[in-house]
C-alpha atoms as a PDB file:
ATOM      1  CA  UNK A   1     -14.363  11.223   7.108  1.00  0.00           C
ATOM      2  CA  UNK A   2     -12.739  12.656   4.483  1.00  0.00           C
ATOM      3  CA  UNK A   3     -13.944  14.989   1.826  1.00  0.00           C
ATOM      4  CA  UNK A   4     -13.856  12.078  -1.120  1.00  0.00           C
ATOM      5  CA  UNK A   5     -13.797  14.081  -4.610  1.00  0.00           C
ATOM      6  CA  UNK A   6     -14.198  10.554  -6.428  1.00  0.00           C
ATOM      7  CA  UNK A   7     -15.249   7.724  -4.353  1.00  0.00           C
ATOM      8  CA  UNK A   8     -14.062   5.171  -7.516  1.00  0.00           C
ATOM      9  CA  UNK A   9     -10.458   6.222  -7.110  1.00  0.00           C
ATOM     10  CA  UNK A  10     -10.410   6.500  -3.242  1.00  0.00           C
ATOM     11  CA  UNK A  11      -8.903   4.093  -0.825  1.00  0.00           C
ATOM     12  CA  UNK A  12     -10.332   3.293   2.747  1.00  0.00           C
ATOM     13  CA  UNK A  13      -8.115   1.201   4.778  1.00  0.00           C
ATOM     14  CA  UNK A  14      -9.118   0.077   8.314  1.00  0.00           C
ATOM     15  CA  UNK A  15      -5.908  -0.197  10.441  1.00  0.00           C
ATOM     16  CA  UNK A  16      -6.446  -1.102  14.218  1.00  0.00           C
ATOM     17  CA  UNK A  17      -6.418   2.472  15.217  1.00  0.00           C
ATOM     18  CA  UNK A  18      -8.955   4.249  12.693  1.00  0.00           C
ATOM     19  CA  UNK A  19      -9.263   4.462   8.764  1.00  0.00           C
ATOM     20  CA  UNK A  20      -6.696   5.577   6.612  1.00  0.00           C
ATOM     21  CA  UNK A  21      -8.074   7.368   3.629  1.00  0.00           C
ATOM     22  CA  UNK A  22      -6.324   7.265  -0.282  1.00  0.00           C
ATOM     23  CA  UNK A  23      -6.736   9.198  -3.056  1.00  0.00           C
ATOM     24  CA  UNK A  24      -5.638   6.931  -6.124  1.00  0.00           C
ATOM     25  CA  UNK A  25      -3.627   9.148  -8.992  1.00  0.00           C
ATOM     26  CA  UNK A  26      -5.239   7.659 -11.691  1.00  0.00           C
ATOM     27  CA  UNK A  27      -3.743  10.303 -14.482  1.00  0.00           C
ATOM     28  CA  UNK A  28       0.033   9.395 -13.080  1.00  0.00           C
ATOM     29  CA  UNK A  29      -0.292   5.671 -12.365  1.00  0.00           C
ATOM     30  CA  UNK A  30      -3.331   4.320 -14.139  1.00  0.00           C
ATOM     31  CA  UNK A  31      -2.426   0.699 -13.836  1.00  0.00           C
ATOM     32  CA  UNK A  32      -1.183   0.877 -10.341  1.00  0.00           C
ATOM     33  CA  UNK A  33      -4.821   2.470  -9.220  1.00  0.00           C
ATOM     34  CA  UNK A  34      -6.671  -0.133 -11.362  1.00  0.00           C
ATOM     35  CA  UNK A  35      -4.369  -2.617  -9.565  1.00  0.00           C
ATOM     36  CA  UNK A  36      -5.037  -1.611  -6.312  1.00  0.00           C
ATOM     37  CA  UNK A  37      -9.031  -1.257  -6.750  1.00  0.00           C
ATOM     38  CA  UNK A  38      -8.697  -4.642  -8.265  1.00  0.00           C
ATOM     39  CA  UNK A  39      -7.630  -6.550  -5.060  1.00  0.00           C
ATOM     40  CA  UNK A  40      -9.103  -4.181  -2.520  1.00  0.00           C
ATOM     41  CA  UNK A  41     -12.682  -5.586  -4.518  1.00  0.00           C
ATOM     42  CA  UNK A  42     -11.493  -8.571  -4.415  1.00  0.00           C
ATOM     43  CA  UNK A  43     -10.835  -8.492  -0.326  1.00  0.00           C
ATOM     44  CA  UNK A  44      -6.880  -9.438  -1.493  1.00  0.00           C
ATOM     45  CA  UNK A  45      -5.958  -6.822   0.976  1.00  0.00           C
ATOM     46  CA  UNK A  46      -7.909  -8.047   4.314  1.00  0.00           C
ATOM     47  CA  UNK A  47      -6.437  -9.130   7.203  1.00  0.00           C
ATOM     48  CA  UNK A  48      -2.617  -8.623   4.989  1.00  0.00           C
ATOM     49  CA  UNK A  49       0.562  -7.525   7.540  1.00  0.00           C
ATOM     50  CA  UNK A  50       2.585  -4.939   7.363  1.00  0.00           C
ATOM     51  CA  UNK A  51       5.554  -6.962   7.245  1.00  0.00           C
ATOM     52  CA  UNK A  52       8.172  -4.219   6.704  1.00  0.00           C
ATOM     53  CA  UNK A  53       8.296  -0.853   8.779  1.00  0.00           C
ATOM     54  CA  UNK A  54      11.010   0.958   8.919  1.00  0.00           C
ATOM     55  CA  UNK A  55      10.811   4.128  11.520  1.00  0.00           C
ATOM     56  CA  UNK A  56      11.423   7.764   9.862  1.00  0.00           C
ATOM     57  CA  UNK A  57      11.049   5.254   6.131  1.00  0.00           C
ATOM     58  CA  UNK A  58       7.818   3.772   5.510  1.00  0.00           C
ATOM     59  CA  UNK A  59       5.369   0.571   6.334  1.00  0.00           C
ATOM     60  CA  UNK A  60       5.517  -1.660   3.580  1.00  0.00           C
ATOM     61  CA  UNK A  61       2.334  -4.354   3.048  1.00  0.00           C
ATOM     62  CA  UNK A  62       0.361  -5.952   0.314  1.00  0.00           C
ATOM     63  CA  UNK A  63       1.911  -9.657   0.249  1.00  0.00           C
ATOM     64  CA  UNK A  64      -1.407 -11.014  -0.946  1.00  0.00           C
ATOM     65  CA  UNK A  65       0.099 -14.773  -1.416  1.00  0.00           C
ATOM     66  CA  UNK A  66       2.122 -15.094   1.795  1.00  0.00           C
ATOM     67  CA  UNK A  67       1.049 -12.028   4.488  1.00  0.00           C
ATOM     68  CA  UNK A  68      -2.697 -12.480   5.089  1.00  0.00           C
ATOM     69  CA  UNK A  69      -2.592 -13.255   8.849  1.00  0.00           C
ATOM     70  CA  UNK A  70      -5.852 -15.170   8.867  1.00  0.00           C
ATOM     71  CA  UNK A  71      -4.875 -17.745   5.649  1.00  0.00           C
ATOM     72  CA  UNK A  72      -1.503 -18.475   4.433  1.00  0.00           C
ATOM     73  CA  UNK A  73       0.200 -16.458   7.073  1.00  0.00           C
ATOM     74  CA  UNK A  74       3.810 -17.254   6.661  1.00  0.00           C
ATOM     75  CA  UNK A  75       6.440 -14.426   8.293  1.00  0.00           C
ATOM     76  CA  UNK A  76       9.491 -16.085   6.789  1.00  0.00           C
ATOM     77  CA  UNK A  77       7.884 -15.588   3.355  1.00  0.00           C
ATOM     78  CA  UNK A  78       5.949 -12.302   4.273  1.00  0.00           C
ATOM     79  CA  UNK A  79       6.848  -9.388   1.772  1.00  0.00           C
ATOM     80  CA  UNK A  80       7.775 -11.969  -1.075  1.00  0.00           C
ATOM     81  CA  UNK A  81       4.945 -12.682  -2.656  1.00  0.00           C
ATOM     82  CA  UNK A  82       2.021 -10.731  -4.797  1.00  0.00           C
ATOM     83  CA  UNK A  83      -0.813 -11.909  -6.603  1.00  0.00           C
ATOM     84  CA  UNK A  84      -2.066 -14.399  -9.260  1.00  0.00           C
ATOM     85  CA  UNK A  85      -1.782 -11.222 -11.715  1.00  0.00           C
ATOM     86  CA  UNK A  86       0.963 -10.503 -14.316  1.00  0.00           C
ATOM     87  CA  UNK A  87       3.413  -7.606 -12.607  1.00  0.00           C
ATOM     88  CA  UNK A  88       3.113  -4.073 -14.334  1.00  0.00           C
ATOM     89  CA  UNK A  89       5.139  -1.895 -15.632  1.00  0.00           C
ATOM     90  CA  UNK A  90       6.894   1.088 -14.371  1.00  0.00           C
ATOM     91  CA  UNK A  91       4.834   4.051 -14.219  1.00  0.00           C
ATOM     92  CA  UNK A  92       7.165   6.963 -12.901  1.00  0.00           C
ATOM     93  CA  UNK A  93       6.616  10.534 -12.558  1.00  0.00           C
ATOM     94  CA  UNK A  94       7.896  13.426 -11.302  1.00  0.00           C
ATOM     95  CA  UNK A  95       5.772  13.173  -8.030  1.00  0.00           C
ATOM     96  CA  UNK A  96       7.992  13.206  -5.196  1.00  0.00           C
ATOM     97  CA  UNK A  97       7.730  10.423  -2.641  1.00  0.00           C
ATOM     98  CA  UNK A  98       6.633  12.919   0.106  1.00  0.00           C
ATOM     99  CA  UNK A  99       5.221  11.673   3.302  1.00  0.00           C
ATOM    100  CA  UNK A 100       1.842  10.408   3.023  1.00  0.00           C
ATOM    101  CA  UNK A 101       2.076   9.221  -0.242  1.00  0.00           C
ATOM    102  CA  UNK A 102       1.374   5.510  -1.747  1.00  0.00           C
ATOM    103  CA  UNK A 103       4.674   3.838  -3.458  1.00  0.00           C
ATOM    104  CA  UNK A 104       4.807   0.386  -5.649  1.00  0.00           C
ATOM    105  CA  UNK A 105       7.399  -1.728  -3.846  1.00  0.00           C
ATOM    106  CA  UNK A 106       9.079  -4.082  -6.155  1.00  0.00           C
ATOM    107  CA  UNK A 107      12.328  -6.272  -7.106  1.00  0.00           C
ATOM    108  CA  UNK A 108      15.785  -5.022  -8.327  1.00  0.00           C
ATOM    109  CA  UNK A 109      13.345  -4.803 -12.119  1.00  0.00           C
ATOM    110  CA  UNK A 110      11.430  -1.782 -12.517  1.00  0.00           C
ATOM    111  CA  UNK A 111       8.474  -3.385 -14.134  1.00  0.00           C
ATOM    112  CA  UNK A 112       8.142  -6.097 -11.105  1.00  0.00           C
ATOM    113  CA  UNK A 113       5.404  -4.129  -8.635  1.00  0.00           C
ATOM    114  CA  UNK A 114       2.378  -6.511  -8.569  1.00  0.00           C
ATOM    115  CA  UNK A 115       0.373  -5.893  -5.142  1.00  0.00           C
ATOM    116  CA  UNK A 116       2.900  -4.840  -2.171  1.00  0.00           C
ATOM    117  CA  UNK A 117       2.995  -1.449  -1.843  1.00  0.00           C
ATOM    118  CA  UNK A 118       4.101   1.647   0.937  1.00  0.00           C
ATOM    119  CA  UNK A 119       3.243   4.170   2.352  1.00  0.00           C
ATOM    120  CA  UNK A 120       5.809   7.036   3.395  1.00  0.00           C
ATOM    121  CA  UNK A 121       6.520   7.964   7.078  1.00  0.00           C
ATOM    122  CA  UNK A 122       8.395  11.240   5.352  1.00  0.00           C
ATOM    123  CA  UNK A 123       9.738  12.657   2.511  1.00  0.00           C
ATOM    124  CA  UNK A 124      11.482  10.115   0.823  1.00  0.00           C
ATOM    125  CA  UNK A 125      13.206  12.046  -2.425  1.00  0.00           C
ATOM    126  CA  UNK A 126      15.969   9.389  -3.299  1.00  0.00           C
ATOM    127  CA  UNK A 127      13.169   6.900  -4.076  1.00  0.00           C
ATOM    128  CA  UNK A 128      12.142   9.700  -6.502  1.00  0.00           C
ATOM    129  CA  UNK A 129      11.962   8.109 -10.484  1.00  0.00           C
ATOM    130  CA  UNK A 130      12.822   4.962  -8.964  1.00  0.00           C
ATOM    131  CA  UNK A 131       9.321   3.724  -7.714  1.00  0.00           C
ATOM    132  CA  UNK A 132       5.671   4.469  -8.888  1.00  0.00           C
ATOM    133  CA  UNK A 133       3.980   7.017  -6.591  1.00  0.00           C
ATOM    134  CA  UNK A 134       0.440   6.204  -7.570  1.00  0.00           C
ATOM    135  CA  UNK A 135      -1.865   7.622  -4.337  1.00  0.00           C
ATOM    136  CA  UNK A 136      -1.567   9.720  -1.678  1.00  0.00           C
ATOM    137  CA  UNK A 137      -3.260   9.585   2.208  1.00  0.00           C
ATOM    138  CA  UNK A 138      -5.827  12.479   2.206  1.00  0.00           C
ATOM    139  CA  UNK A 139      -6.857  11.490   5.680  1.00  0.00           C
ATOM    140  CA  UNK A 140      -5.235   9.383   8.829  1.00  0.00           C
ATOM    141  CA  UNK A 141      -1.725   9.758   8.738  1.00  0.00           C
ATOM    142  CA  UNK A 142      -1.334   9.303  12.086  1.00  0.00           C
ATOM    143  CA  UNK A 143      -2.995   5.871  11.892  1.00  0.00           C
ATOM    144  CA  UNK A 144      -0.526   5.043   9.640  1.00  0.00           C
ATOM    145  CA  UNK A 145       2.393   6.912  11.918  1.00  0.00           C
ATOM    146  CA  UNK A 146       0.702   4.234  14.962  1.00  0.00           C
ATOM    147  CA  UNK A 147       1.593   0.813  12.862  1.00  0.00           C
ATOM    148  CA  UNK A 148       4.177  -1.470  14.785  1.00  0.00           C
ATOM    149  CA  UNK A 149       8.089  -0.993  13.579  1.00  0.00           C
ATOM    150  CA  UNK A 150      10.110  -4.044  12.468  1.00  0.00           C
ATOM    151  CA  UNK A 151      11.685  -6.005   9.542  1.00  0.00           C
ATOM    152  CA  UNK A 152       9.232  -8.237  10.748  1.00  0.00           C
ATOM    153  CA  UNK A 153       7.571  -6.643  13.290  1.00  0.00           C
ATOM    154  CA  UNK A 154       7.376  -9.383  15.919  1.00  0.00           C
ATOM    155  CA  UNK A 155       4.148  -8.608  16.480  1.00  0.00           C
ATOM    156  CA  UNK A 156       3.168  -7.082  13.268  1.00  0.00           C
ATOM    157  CA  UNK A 157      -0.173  -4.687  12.307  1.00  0.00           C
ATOM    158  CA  UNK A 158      -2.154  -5.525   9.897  1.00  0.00           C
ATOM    159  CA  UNK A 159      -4.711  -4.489   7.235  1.00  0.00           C
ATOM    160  CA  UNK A 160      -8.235  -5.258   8.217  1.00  0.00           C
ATOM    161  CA  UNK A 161     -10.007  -4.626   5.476  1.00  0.00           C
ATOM    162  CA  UNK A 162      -9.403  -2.277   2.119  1.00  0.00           C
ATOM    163  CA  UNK A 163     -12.010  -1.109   0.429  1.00  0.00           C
ATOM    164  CA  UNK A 164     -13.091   1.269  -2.409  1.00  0.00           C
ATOM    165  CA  UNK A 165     -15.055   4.698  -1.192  1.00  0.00           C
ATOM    166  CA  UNK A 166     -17.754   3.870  -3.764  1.00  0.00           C
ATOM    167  CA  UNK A 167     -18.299   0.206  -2.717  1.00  0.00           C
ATOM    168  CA  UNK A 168     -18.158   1.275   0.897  1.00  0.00           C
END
């Protein structure tokens, strides 16, 4: 595993094919870490499809309300949804959307991210001051390089479970 400098701001996501390791930026994107710790405690995350990946882009997930595959799965609606907390505002930065790093997905309004997020295949610069970067995969890349391509996948990958280092 990864060497975790701060297990309360790390991410371990189980994908089919080994865990995929986070470091939250908590000094650029405080409310986007405290977001994502939120539902990962919460389980939000388990069992949620990647219901958008896009080869040589990124694999978008987090639909808490309409992609968990084991309750409420619904693929027309997967990727329009987020949670049963308020949407937060914009937190941009000059981080660059480089691959490996963890991006709010949201609607056309820049203060709309609320749980679906994605991760980068590559560098990704013209999302750059558009989208909060707020973590960054410290370990298992190419877990995340193995998830199933589609807009939907037919057959999509999923999150199995999401979990905090510290709580782990």
């Amino acid at each position: 595993m990864a060497d975790i400098k701060d297990p309360e701001n790390t991410i371990i996501i189980e994908l089919k094919d080994g865990p995929v390791v986070i470091e939250l930026l908590t000094d650029v994107a405080p409310k986007h870490a405290e977001r994502m710790k939120e539902l990962a405690r919460a389980g939000a995350y388990d069992n949620v499809a990647f219901h958008r990946v896009i080869d040589g882009f990124m694999a978008q997930t987090g639909d808490v309300a309409n992609a968990n595959m084991e309750k409420g799965w619904n693929a027309g609606r997967a990727g329009t949804g987020g949670s049963d907390l308020p949407d937060l505002p914009a937190e941009f930065s000059k981080l660059p959307h480089d691959r490996g790093t963890l991006g709010a997905a949201r609607s056309q309004n820049p203060n709309s991210a609320n749980s679906q997020f994605f991760i980068n295949f590559k560098d990704n610069h013209f999302l750059n001051g558009q989208y909060t970067v707020y973590g960054r995969v410290i370990e298992g890349m190419e877990h995340v390089d193995k998830i199933v391509r589609g807009e939907p996948p037919s057959s999509p990958d999923r999150m199995i479970s999401v979990k905090v280092a510290a709580d782990a």
